[in-house]
N, C-alpha and C. Protein backbone atom coordinates (compact mmCIF):
# COMPACT_ATOMS: atom_id res chain seq x y z
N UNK A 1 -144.74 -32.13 16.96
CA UNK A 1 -143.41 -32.06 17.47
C UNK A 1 -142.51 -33.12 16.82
N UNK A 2 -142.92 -34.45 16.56
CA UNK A 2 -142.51 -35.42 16.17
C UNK A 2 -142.09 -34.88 14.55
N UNK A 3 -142.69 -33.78 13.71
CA UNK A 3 -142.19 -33.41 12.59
C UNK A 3 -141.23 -32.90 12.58
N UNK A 4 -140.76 -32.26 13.69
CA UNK A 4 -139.65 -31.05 13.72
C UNK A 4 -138.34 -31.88 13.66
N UNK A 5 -138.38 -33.19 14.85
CA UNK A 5 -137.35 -33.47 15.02
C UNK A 5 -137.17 -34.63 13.48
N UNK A 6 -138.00 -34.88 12.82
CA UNK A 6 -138.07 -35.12 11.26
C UNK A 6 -137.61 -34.64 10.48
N UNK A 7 -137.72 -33.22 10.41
CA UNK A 7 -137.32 -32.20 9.47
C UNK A 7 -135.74 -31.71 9.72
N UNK A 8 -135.51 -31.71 11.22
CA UNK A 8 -134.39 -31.52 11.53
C UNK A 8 -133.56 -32.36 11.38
N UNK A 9 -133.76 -33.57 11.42
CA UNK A 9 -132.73 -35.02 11.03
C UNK A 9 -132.69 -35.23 9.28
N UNK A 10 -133.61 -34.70 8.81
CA UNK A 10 -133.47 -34.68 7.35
C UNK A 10 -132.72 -33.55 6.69
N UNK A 11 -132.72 -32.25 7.72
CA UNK A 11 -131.62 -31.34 7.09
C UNK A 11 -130.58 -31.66 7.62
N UNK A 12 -130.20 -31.98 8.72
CA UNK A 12 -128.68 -32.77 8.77
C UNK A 12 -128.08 -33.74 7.87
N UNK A 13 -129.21 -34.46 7.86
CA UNK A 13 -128.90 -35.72 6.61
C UNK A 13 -128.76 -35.01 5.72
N UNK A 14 -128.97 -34.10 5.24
CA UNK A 14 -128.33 -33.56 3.89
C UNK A 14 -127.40 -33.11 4.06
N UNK A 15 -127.32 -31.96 4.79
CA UNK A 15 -125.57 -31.36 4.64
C UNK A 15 -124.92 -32.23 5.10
N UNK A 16 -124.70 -33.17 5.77
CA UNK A 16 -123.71 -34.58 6.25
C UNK A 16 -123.82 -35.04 4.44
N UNK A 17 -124.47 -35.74 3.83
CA UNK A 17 -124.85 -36.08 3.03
C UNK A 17 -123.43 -35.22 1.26
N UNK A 18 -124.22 -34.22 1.80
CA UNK A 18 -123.48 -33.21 0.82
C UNK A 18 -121.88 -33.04 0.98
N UNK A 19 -121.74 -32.91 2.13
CA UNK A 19 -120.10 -32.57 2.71
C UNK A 19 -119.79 -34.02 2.29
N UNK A 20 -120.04 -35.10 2.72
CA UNK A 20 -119.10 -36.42 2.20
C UNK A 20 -119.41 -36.80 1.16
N UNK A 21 -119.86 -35.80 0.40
CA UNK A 21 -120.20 -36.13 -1.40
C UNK A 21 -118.92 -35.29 -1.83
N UNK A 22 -118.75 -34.09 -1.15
CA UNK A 22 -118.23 -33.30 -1.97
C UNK A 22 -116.42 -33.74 -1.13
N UNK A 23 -116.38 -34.04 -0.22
CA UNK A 23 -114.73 -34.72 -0.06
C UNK A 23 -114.44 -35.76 -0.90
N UNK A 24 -115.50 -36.89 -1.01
CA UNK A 24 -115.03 -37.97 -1.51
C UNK A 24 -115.41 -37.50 -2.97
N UNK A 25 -115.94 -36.94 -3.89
CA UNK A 25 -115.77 -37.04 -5.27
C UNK A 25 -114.69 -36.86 -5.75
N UNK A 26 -114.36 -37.60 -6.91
CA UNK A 26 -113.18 -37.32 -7.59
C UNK A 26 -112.68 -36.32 -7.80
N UNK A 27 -113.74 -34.79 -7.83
CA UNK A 27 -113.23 -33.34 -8.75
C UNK A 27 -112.70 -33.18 -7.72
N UNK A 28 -113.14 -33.49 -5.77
CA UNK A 28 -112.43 -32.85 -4.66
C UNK A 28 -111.07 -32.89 -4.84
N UNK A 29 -110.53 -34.43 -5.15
CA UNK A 29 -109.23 -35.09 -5.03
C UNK A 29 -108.26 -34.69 -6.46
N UNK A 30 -108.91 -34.53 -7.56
CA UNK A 30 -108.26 -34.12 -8.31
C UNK A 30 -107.95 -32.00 -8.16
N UNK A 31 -108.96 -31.47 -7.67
CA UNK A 31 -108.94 -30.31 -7.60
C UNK A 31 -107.22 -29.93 -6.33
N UNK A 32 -107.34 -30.75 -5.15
CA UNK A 32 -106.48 -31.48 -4.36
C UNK A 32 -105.12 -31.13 -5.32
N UNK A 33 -105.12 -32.21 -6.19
CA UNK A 33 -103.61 -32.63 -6.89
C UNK A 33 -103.61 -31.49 -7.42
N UNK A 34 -104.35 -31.32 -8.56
CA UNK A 34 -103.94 -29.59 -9.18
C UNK A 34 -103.29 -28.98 -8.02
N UNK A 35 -103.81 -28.69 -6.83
CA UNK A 35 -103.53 -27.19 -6.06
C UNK A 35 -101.94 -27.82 -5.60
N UNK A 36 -101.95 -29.03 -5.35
CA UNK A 36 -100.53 -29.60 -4.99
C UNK A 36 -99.83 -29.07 -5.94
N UNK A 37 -99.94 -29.64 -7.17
CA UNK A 37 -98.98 -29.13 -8.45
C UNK A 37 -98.55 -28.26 -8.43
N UNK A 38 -99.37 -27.38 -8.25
CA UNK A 38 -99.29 -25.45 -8.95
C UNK A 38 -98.42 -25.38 -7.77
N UNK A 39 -99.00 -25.65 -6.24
CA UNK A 39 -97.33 -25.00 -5.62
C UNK A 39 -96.23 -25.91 -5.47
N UNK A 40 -96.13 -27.16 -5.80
CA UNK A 40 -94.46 -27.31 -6.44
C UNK A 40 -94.08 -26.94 -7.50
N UNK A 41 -95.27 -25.94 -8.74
CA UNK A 41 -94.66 -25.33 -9.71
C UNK A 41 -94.07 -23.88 -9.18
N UNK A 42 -94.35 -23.74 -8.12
CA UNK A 42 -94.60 -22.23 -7.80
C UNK A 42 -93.33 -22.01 -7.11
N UNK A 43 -92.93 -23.45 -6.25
CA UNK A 43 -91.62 -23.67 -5.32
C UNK A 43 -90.84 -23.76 -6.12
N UNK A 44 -90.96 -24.25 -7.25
CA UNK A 44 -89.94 -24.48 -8.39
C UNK A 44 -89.59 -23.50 -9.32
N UNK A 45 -89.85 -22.55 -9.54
CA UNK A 45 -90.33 -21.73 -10.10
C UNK A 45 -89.45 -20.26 -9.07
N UNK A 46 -89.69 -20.17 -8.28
CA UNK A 46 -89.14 -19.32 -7.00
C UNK A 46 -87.54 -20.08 -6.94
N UNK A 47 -86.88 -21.45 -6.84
CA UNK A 47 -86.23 -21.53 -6.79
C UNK A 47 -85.36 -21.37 -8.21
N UNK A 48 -85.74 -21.74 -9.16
CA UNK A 48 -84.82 -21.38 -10.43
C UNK A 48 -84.71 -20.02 -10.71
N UNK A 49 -85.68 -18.87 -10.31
CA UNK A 49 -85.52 -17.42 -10.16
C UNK A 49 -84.68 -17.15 -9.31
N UNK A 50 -84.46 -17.65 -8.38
CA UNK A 50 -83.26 -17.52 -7.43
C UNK A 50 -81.87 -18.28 -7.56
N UNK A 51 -81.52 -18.93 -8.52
CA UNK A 51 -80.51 -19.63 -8.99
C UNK A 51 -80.03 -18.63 -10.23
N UNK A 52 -81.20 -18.01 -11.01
CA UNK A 52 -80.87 -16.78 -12.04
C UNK A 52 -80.14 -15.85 -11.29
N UNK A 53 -81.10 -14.92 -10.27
CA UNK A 53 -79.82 -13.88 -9.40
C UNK A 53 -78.66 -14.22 -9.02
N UNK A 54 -78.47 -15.37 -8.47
CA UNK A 54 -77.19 -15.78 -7.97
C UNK A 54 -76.52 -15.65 -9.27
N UNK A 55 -76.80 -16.39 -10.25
CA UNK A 55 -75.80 -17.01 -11.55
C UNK A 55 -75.34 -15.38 -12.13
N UNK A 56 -76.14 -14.54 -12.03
CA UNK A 56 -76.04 -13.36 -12.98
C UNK A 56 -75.10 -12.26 -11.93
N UNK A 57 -75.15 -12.82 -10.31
CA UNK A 57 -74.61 -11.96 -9.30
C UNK A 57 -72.72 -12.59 -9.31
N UNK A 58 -72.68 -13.62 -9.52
CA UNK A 58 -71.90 -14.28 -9.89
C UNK A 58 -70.90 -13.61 -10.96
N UNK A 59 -71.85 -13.56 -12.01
CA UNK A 59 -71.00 -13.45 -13.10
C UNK A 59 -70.61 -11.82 -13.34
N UNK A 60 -71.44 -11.24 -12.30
CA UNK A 60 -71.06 -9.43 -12.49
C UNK A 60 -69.64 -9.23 -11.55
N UNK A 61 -70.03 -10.51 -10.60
CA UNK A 61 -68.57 -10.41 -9.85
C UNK A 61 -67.06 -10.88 -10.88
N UNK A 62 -67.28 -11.72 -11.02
CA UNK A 62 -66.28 -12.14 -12.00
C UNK A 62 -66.07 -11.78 -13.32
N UNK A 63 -67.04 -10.54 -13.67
CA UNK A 63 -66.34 -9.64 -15.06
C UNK A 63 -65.42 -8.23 -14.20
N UNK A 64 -66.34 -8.33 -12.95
CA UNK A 64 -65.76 -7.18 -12.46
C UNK A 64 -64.07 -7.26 -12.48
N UNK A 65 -63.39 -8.47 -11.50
CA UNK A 65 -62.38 -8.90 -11.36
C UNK A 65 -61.58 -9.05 -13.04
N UNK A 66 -62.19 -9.79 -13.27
CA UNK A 66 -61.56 -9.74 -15.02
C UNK A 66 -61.41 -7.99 -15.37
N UNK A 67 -62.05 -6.96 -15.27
CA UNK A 67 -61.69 -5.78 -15.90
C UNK A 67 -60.41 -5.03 -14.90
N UNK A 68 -60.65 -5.67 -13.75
CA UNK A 68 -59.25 -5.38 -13.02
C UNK A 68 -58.16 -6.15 -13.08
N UNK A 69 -57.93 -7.50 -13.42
CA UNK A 69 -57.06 -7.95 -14.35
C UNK A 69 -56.45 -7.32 -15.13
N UNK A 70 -57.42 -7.22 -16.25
CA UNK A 70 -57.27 -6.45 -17.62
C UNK A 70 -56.48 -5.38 -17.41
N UNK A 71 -56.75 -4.13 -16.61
CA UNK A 71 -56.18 -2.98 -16.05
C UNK A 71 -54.89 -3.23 -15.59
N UNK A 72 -54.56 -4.07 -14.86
CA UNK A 72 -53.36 -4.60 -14.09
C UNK A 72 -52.45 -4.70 -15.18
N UNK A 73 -53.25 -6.29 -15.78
CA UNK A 73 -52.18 -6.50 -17.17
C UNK A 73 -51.40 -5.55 -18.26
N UNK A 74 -52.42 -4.21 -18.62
CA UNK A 74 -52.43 -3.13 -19.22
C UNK A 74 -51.34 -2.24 -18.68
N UNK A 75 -51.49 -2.20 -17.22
CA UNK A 75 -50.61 -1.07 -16.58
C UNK A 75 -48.86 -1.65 -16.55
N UNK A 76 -48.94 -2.84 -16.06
CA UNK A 76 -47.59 -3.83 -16.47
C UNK A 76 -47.29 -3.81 -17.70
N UNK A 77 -48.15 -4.17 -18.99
CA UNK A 77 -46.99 -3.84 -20.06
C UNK A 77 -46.51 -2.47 -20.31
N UNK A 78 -47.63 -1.48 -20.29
CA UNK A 78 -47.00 -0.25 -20.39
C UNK A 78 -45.80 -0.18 -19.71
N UNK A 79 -45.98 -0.43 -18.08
CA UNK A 79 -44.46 -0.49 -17.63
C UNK A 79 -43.33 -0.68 -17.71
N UNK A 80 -43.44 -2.13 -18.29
CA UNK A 80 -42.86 -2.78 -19.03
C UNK A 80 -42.01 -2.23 -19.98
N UNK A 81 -43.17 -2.47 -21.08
CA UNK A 81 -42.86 -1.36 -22.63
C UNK A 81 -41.50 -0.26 -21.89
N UNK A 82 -42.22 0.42 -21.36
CA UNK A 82 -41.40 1.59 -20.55
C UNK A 82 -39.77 1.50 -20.51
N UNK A 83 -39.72 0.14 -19.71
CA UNK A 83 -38.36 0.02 -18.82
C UNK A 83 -37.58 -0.56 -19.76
N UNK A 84 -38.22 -1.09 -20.77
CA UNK A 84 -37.38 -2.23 -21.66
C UNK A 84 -36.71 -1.73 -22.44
N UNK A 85 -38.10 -0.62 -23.55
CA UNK A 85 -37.35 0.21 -24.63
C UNK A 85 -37.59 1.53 -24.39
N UNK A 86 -36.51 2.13 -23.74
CA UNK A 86 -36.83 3.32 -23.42
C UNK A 86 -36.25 4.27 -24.01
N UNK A 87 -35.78 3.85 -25.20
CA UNK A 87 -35.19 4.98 -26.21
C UNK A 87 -36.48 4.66 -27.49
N UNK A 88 -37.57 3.96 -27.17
CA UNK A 88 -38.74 3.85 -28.51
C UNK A 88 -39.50 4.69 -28.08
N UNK A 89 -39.56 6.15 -29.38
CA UNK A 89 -40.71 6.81 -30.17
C UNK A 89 -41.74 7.00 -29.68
N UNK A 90 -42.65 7.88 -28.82
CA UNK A 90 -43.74 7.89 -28.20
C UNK A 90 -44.82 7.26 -29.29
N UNK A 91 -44.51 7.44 -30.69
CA UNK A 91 -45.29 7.12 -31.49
C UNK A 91 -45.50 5.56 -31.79
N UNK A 92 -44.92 5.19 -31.79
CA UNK A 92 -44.59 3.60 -31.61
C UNK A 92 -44.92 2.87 -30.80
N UNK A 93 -44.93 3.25 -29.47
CA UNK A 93 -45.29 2.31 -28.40
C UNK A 93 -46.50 2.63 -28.27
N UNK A 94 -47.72 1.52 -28.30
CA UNK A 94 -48.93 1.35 -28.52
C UNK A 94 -49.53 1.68 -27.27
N UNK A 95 -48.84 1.34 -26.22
CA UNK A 95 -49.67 1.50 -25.08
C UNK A 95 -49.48 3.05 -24.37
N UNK A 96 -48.49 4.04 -25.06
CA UNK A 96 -48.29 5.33 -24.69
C UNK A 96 -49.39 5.84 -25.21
N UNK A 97 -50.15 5.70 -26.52
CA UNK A 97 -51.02 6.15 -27.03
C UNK A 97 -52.53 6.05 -26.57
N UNK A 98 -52.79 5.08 -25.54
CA UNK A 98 -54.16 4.62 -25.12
C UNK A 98 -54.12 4.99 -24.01
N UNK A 99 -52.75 4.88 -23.35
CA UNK A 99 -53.08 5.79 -21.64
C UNK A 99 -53.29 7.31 -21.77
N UNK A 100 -53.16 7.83 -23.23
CA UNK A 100 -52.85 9.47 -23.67
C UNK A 100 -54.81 9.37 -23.75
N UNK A 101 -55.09 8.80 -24.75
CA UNK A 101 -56.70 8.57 -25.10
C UNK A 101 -57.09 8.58 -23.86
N UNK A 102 -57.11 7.51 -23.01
CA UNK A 102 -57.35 7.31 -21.83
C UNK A 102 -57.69 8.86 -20.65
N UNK A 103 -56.53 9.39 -20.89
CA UNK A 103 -56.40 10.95 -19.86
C UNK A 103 -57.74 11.84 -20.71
N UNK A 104 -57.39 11.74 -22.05
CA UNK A 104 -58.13 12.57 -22.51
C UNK A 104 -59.72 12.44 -22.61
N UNK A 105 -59.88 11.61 -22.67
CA UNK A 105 -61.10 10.97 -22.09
C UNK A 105 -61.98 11.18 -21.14
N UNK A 106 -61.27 11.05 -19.71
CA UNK A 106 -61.38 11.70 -18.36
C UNK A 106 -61.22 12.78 -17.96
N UNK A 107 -60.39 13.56 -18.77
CA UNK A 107 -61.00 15.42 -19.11
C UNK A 107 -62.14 15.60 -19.20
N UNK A 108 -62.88 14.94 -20.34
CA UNK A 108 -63.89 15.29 -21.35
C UNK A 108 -64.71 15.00 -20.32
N UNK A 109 -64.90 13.71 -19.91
CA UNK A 109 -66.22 13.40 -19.33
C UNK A 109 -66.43 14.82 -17.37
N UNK A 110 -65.12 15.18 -17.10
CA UNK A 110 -65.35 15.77 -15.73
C UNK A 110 -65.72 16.63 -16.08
N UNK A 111 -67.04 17.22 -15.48
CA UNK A 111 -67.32 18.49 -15.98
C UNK A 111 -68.23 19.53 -14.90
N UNK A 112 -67.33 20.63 -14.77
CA UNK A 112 -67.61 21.29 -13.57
C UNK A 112 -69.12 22.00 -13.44
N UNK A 113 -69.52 22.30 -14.16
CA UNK A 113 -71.08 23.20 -13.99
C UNK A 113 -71.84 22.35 -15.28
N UNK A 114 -73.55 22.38 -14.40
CA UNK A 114 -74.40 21.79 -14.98
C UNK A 114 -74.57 22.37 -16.31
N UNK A 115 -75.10 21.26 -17.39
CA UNK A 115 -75.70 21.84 -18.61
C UNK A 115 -76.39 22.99 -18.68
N UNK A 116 -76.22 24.30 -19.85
CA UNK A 116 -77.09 25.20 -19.63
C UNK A 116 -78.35 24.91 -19.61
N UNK A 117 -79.29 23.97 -20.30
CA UNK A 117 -80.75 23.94 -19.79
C UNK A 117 -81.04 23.59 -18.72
N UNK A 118 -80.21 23.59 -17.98
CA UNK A 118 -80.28 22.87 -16.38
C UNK A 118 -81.41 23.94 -15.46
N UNK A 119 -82.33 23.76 -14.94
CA UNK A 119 -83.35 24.97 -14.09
C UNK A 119 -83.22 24.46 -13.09
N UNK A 120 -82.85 25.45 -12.13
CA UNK A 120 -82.77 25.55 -10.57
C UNK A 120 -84.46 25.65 -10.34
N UNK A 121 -84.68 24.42 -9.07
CA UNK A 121 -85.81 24.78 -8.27
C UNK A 121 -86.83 24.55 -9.38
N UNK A 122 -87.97 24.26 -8.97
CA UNK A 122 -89.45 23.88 -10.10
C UNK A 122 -89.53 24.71 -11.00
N UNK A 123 -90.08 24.38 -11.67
CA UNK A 123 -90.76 24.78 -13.32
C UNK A 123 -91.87 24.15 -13.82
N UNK A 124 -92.16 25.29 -14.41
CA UNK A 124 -93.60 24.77 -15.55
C UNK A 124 -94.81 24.62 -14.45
N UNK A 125 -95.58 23.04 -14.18
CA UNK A 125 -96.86 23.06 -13.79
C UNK A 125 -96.49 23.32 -12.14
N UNK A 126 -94.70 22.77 -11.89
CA UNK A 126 -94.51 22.50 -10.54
C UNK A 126 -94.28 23.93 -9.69
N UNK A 127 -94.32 25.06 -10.17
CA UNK A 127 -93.80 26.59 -9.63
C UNK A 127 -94.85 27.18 -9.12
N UNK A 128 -94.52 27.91 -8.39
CA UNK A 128 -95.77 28.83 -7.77
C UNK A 128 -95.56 30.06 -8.22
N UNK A 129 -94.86 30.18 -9.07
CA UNK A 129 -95.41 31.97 -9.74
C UNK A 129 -96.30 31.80 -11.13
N UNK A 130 -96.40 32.56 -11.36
CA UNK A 130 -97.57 32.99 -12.28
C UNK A 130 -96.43 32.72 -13.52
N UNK A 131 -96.48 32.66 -14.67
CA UNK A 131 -95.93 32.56 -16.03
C UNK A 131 -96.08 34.19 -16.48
N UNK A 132 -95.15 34.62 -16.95
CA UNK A 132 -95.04 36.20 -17.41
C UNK A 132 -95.11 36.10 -19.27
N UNK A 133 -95.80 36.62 -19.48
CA UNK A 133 -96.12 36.88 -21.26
C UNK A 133 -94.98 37.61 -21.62
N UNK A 134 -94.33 36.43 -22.73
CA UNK A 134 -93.31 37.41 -23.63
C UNK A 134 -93.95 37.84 -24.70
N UNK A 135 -93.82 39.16 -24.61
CA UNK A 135 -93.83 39.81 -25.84
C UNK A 135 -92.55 40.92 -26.93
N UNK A 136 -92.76 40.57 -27.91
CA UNK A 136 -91.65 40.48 -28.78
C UNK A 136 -92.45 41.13 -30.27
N UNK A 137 -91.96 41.16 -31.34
CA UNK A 137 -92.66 42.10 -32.65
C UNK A 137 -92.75 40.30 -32.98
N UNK A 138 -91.78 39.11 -32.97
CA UNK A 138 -92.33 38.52 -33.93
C UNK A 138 -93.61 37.26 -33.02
N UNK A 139 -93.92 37.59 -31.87
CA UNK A 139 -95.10 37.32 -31.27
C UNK A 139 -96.83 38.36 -31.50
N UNK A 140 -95.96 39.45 -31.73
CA UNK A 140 -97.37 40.71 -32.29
C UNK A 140 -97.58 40.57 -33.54
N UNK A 141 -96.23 39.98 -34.66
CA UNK A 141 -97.01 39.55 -35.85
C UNK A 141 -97.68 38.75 -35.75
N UNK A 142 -97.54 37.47 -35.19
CA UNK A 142 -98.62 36.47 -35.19
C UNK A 142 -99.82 36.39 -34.33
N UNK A 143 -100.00 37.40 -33.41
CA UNK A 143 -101.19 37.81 -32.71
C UNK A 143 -102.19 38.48 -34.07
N UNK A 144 -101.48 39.40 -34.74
CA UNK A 144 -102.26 40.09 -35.79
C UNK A 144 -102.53 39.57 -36.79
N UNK A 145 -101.88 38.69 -37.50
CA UNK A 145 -102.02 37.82 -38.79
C UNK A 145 -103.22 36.69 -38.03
N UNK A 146 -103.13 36.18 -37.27
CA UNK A 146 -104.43 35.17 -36.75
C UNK A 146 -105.67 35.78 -36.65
């Protein structure tokens, strides 16, 4: 009996033994600082990614405003132009010519019905009908020549 409680105080003594080997060694404490590091690289890292969105959210705001400027400024000289010399040449006044581009432009791009390759509803692997065989003379030549 006297062995057991021997054997049993000697496996305690080891894992006691082992556990305050393995806190107090240096690799614990340095392993420690690493893991510190990596997440103030990680906090740091998260925060300059988030200083990017802002900076770039920022600056989409303030081109936005600048192209409405721009527009403003644009629409005033034309006006301008307009009221000032209003016996000058459609050809001449620079800004009659870009609000003309401008219209024509916005024709072009509105466009009432989809492209003809446009397919209503699935196709190909996504359809549930069967695929129908075209046949044609210059599909039976090449059935016969093969």
């Amino acid at each position: 009996m006297i062995w057991m409680y021997t054997l049993g105080g000697l496996v305690v003594g080891v894992i006691i033994g082992v556990v305050a080997t393995k806190l107090s060694s240096p690799d614990h404490k340095k392993q420690k600082a690493t893991y510190k590091e990596l997440e103030t690289a990680k906090f740091a890292l998260e925060q300059q990614r988030q200083e990017l969105v802002d900076h770039f959210a920022q600056a989409a705001e303030m081109l936005d405003v600048l192209g409405k400027d721009y527009s403003k400024l644009y629409q005033h000289m034309a006006k301008t132009s307009a009221e000032l010399l209003p016996n000058l040449p459609a050809q001449d006044n620079p800004f009659d010519k870009k609000l003309a581009k401008a219209d024509n432009r916005d024709d072009e791009n509105a466009v009432s019905e989809p492209p003809k390759d446009y397919a209503n509803g699935a196709t190909g692997l996504f359809s549930m009908q069967q695929a129908i065989p075209v046949s044609s003379p210059d599909t039976q030549t090449v059935r016969e020549s093969a």
